[in-house]
PDB file of N, CA and C in Angstrom:
ATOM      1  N   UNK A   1     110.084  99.581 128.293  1.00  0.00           N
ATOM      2  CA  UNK A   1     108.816  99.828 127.632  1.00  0.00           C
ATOM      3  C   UNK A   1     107.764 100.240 128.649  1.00  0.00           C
ATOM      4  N   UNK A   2     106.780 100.681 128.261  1.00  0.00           N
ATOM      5  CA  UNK A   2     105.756 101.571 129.113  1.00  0.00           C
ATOM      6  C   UNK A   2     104.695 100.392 129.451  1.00  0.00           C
ATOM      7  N   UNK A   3     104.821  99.271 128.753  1.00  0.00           N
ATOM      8  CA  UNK A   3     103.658  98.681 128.706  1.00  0.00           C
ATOM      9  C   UNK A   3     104.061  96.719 128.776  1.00  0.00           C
ATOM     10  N   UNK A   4     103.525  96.168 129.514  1.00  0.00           N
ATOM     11  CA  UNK A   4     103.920  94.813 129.320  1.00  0.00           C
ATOM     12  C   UNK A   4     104.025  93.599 128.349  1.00  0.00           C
ATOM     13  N   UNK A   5     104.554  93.115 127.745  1.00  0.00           N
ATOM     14  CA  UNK A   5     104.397  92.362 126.710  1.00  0.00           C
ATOM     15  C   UNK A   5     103.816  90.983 126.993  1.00  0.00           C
ATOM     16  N   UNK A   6     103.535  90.284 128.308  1.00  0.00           N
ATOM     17  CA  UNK A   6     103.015  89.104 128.562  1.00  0.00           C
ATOM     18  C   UNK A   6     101.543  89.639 128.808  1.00  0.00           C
ATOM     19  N   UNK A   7     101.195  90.806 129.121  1.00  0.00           N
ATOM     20  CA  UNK A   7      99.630  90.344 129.115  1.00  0.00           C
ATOM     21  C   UNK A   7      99.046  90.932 127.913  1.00  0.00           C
ATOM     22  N   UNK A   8      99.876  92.026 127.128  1.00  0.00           N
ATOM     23  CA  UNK A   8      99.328  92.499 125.862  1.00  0.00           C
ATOM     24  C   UNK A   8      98.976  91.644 124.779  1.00  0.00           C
ATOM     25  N   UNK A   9     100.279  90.902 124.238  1.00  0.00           N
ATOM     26  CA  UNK A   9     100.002  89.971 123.394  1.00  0.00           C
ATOM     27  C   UNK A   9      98.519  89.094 123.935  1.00  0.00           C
ATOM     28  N   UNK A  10      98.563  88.743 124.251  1.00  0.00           N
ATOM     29  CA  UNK A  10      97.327  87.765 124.603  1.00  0.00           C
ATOM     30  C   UNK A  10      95.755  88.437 123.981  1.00  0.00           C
ATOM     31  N   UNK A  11      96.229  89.663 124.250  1.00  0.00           N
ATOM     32  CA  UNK A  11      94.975  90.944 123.777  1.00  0.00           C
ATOM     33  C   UNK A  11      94.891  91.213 122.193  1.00  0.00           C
ATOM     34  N   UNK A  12      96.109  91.040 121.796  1.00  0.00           N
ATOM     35  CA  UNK A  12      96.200  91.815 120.556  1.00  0.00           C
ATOM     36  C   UNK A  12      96.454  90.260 119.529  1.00  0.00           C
ATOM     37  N   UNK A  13      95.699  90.354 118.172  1.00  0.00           N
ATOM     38  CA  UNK A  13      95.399  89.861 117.374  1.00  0.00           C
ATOM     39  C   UNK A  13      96.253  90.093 116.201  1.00  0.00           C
ATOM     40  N   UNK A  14      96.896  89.832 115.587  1.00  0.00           N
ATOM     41  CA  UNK A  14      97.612  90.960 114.724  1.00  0.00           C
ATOM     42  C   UNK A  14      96.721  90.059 113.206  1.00  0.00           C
ATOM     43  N   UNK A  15      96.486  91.323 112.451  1.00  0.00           N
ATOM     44  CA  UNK A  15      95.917  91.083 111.420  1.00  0.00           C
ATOM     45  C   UNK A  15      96.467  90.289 109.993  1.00  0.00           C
ATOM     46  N   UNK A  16      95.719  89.642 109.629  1.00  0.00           N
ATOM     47  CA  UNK A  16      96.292  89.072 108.140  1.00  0.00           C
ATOM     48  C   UNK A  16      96.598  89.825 107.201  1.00  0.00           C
ATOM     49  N   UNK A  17      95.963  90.675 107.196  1.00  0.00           N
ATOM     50  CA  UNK A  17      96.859  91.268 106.251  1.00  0.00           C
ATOM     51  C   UNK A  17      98.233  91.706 105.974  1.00  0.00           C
ATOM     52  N   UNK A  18      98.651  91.853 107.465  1.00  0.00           N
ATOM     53  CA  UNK A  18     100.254  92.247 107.330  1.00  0.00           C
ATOM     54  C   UNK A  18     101.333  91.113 107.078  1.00  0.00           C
ATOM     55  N   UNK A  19     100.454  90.028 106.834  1.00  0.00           N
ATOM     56  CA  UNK A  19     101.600  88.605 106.773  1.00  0.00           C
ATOM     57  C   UNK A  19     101.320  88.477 105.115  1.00  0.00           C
ATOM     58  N   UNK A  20     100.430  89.023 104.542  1.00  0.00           N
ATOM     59  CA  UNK A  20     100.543  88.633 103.149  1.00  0.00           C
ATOM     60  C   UNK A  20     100.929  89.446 102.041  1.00  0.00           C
ATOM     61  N   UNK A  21     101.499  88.569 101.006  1.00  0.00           N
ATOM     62  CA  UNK A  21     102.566  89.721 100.109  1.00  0.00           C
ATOM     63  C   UNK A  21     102.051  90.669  99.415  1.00  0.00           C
ATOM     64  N   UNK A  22     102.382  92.254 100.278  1.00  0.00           N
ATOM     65  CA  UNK A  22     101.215  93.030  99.531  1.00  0.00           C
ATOM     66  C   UNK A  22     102.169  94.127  99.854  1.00  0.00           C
ATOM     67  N   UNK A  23     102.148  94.851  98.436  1.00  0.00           N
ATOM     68  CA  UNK A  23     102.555  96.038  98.107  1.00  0.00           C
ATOM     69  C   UNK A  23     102.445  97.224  99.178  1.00  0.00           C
ATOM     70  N   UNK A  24     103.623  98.148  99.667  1.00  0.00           N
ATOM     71  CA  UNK A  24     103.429  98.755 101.092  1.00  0.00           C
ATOM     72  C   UNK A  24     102.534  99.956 100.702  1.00  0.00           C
ATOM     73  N   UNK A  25     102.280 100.398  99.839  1.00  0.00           N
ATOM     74  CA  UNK A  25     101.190 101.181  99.699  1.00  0.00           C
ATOM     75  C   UNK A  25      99.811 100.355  99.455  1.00  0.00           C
ATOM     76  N   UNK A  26      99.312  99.014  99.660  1.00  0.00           N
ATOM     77  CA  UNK A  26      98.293  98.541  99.880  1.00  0.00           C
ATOM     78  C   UNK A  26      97.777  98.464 101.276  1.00  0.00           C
ATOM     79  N   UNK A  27      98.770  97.603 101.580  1.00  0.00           N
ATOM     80  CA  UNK A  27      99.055  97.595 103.035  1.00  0.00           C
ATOM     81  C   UNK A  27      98.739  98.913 103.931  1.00  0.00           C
ATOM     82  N   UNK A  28      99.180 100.187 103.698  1.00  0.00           N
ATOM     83  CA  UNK A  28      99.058 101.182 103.950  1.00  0.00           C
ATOM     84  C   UNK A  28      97.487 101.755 104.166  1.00  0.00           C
ATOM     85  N   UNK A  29      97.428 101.337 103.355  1.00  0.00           N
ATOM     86  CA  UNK A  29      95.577 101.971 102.318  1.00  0.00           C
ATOM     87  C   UNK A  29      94.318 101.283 103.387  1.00  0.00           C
ATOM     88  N   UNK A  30      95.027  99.756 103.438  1.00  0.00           N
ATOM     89  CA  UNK A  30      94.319  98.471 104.114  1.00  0.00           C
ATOM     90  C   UNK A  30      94.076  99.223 106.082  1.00  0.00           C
ATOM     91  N   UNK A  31      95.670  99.597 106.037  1.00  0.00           N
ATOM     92  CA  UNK A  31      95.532 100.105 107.903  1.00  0.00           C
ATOM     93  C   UNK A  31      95.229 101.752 108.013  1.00  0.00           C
ATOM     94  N   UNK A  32      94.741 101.994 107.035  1.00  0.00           N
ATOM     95  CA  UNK A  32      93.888 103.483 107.094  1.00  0.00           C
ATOM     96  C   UNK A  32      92.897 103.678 107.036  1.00  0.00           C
ATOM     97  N   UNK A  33      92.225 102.774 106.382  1.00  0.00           N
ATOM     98  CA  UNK A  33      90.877 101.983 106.226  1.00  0.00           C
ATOM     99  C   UNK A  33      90.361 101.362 107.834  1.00  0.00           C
ATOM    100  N   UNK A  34      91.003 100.892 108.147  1.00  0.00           N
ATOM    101  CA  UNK A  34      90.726 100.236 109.574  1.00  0.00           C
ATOM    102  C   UNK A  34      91.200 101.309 110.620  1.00  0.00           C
ATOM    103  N   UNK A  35      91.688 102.149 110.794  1.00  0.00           N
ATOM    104  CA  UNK A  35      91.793 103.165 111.892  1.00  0.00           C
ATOM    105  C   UNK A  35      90.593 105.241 111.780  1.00  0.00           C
ATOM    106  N   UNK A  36      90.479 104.402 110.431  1.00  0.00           N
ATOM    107  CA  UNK A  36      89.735 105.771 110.139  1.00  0.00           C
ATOM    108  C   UNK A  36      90.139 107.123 109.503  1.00  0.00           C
ATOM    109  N   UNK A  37      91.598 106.452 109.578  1.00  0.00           N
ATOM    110  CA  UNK A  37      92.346 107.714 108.782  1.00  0.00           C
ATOM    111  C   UNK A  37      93.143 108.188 107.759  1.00  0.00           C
ATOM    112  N   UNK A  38      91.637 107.842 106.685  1.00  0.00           N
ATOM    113  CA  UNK A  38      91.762 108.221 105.272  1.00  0.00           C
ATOM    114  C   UNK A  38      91.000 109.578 104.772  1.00  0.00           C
ATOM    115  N   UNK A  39      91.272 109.595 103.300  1.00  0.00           N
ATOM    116  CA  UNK A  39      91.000 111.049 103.207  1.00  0.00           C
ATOM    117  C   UNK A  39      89.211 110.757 102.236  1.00  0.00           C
ATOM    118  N   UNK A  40      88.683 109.606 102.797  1.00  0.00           N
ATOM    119  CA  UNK A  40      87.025 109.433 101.906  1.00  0.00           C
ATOM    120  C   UNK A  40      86.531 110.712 102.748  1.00  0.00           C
ATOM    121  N   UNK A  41      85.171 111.248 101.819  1.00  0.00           N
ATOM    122  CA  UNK A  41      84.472 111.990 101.905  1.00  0.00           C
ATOM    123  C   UNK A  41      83.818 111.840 103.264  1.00  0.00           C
ATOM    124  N   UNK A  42      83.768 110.492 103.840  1.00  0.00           N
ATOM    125  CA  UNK A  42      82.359 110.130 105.596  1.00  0.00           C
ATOM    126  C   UNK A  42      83.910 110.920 106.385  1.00  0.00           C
ATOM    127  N   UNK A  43      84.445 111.111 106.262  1.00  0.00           N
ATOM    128  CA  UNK A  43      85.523 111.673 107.444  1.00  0.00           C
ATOM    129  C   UNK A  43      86.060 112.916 106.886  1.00  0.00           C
ATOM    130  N   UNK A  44      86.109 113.105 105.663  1.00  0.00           N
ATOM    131  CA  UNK A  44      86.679 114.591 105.672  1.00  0.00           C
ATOM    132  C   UNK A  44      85.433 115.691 105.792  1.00  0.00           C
ATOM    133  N   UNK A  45      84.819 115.059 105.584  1.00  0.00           N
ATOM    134  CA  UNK A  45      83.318 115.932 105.136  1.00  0.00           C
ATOM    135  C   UNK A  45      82.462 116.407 106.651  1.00  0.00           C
ATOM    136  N   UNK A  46      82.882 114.606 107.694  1.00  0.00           N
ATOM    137  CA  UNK A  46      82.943 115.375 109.126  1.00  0.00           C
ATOM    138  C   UNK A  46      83.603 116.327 109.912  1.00  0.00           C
ATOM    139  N   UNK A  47      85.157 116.461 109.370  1.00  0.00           N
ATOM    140  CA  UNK A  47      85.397 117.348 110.147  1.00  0.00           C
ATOM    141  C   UNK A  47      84.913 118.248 109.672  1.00  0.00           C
ATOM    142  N   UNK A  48      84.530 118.475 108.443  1.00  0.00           N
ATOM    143  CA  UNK A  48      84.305 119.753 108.079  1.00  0.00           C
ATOM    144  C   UNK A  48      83.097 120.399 108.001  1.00  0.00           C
ATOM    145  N   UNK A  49      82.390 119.732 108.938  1.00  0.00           N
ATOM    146  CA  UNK A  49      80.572 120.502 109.100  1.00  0.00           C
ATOM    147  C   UNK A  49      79.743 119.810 107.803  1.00  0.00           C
ATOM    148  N   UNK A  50      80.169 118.918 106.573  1.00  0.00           N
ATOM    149  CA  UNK A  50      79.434 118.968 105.948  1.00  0.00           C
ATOM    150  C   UNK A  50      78.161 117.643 106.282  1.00  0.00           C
ATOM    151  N   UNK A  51      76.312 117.725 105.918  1.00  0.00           N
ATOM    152  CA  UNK A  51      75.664 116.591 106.120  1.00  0.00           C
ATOM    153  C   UNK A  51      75.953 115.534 105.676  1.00  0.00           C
ATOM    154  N   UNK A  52      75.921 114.392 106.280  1.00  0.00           N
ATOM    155  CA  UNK A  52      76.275 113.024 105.503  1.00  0.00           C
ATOM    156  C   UNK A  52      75.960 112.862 104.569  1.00  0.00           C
ATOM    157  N   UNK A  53      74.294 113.585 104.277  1.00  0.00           N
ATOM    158  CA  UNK A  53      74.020 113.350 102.925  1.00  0.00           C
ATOM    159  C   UNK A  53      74.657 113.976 101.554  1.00  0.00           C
ATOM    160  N   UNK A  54      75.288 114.853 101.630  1.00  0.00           N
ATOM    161  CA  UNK A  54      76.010 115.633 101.012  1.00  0.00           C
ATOM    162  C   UNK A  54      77.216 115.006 100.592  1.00  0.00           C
ATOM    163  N   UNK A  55      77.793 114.323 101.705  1.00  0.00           N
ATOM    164  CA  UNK A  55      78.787 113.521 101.075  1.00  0.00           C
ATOM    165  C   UNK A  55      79.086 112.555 100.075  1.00  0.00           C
ATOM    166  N   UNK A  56      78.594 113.156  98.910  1.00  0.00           N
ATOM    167  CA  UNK A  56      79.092 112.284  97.702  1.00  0.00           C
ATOM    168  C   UNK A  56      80.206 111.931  97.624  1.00  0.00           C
ATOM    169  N   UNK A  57      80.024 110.586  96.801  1.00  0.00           N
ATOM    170  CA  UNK A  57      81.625 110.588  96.086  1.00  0.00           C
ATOM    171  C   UNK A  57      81.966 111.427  95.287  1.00  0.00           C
ATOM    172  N   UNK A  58      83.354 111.918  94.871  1.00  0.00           N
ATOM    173  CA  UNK A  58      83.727 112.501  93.989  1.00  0.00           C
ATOM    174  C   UNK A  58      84.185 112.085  92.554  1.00  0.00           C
ATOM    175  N   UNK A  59      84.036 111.077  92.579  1.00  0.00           N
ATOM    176  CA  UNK A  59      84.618 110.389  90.765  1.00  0.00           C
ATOM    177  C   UNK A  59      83.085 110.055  90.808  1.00  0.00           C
ATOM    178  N   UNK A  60      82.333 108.874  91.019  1.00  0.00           N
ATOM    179  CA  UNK A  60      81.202 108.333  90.550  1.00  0.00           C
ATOM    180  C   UNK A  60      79.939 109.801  90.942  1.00  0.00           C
ATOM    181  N   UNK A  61      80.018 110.039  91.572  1.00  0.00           N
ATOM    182  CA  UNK A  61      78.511 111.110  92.149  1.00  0.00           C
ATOM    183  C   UNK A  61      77.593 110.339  92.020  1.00  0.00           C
ATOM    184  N   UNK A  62      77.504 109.133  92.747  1.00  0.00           N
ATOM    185  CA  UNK A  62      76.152 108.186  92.985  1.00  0.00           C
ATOM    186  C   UNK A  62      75.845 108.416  94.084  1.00  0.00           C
ATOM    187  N   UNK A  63      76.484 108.169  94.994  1.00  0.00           N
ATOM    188  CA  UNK A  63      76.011 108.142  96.414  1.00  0.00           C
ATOM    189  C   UNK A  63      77.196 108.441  97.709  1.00  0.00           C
ATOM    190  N   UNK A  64      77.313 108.567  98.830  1.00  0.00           N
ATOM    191  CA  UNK A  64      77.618 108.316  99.716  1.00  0.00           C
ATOM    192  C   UNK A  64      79.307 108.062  99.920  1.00  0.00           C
ATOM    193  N   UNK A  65      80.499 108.830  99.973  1.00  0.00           N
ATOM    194  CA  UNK A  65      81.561 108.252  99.665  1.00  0.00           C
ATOM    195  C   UNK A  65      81.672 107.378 101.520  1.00  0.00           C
ATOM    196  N   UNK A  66      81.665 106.558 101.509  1.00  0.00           N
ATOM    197  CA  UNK A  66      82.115 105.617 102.668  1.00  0.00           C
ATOM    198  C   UNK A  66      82.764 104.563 102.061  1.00  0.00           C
ATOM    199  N   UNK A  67      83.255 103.922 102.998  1.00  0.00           N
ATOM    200  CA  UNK A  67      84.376 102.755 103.102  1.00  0.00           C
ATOM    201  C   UNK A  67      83.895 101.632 102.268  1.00  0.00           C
ATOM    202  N   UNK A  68      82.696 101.384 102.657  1.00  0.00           N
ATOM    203  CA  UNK A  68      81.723 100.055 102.027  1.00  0.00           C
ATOM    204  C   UNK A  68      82.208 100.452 100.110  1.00  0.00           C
ATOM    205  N   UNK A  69      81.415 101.691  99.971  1.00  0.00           N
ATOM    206  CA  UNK A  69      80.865 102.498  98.806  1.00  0.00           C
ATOM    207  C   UNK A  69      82.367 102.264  98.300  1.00  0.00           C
ATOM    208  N   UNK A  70      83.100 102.576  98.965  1.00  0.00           N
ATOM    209  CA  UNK A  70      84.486 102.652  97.861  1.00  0.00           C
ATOM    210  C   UNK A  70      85.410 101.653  97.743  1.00  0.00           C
ATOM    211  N   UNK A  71      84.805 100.554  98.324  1.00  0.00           N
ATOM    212  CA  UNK A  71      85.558  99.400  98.290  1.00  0.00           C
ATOM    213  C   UNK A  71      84.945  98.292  97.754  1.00  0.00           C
ATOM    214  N   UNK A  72      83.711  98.498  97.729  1.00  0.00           N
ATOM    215  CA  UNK A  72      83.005  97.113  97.303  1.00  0.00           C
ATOM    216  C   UNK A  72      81.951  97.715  96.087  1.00  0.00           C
ATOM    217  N   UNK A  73      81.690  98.995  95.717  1.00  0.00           N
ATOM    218  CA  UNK A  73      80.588  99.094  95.003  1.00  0.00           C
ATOM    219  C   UNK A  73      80.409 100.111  93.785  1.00  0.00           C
ATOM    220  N   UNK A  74      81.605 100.961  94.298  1.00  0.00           N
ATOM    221  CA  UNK A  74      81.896 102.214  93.015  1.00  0.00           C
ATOM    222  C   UNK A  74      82.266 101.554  92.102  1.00  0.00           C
ATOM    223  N   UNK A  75      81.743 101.732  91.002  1.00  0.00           N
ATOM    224  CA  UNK A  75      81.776 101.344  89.824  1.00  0.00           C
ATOM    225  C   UNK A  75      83.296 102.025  88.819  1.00  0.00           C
ATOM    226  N   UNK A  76      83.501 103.435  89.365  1.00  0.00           N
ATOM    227  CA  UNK A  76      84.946 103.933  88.973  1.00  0.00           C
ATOM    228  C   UNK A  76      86.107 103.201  89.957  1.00  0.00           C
TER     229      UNK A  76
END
């Protein structure tokens, strides 16, 4: 291996979520969410030149598609 396993572990935390019984497309959704690489509007809309403000959601058109917005507050 490229990398040591006695001083890494000590570093690395491994998350709860992967110990609990959850469907692998949740799971999935959960570690895309946390690395940044999903397809919400705050990241596609960056690569693509568009203003933040512009970035609506696309089902509700209230506000702002971000992580918060689509996980805790969209109403669709």
């Amino acid at each position: 291996m490229l990398y040591c396993k006695k001083h890494c572990k000590k570093h690395f935390i491994r998350p709860k979520y992967l110990d609990m019984s959850l469907p692998n497309t949740q799971r999935v959704a959960i570690g895309q969410l946390r690395v940044l690489s999903h397809q919400l509007e705050i990241e596609m809309g960056l690569a693509n030149g568009v203003s933040r403000e512009e970035r609506i959601y696309r089902l509700c058109h209230i506000e702002g598609e971000d992580e918060y917005h689509f996980i805790c507050k969209c109403p669709t």
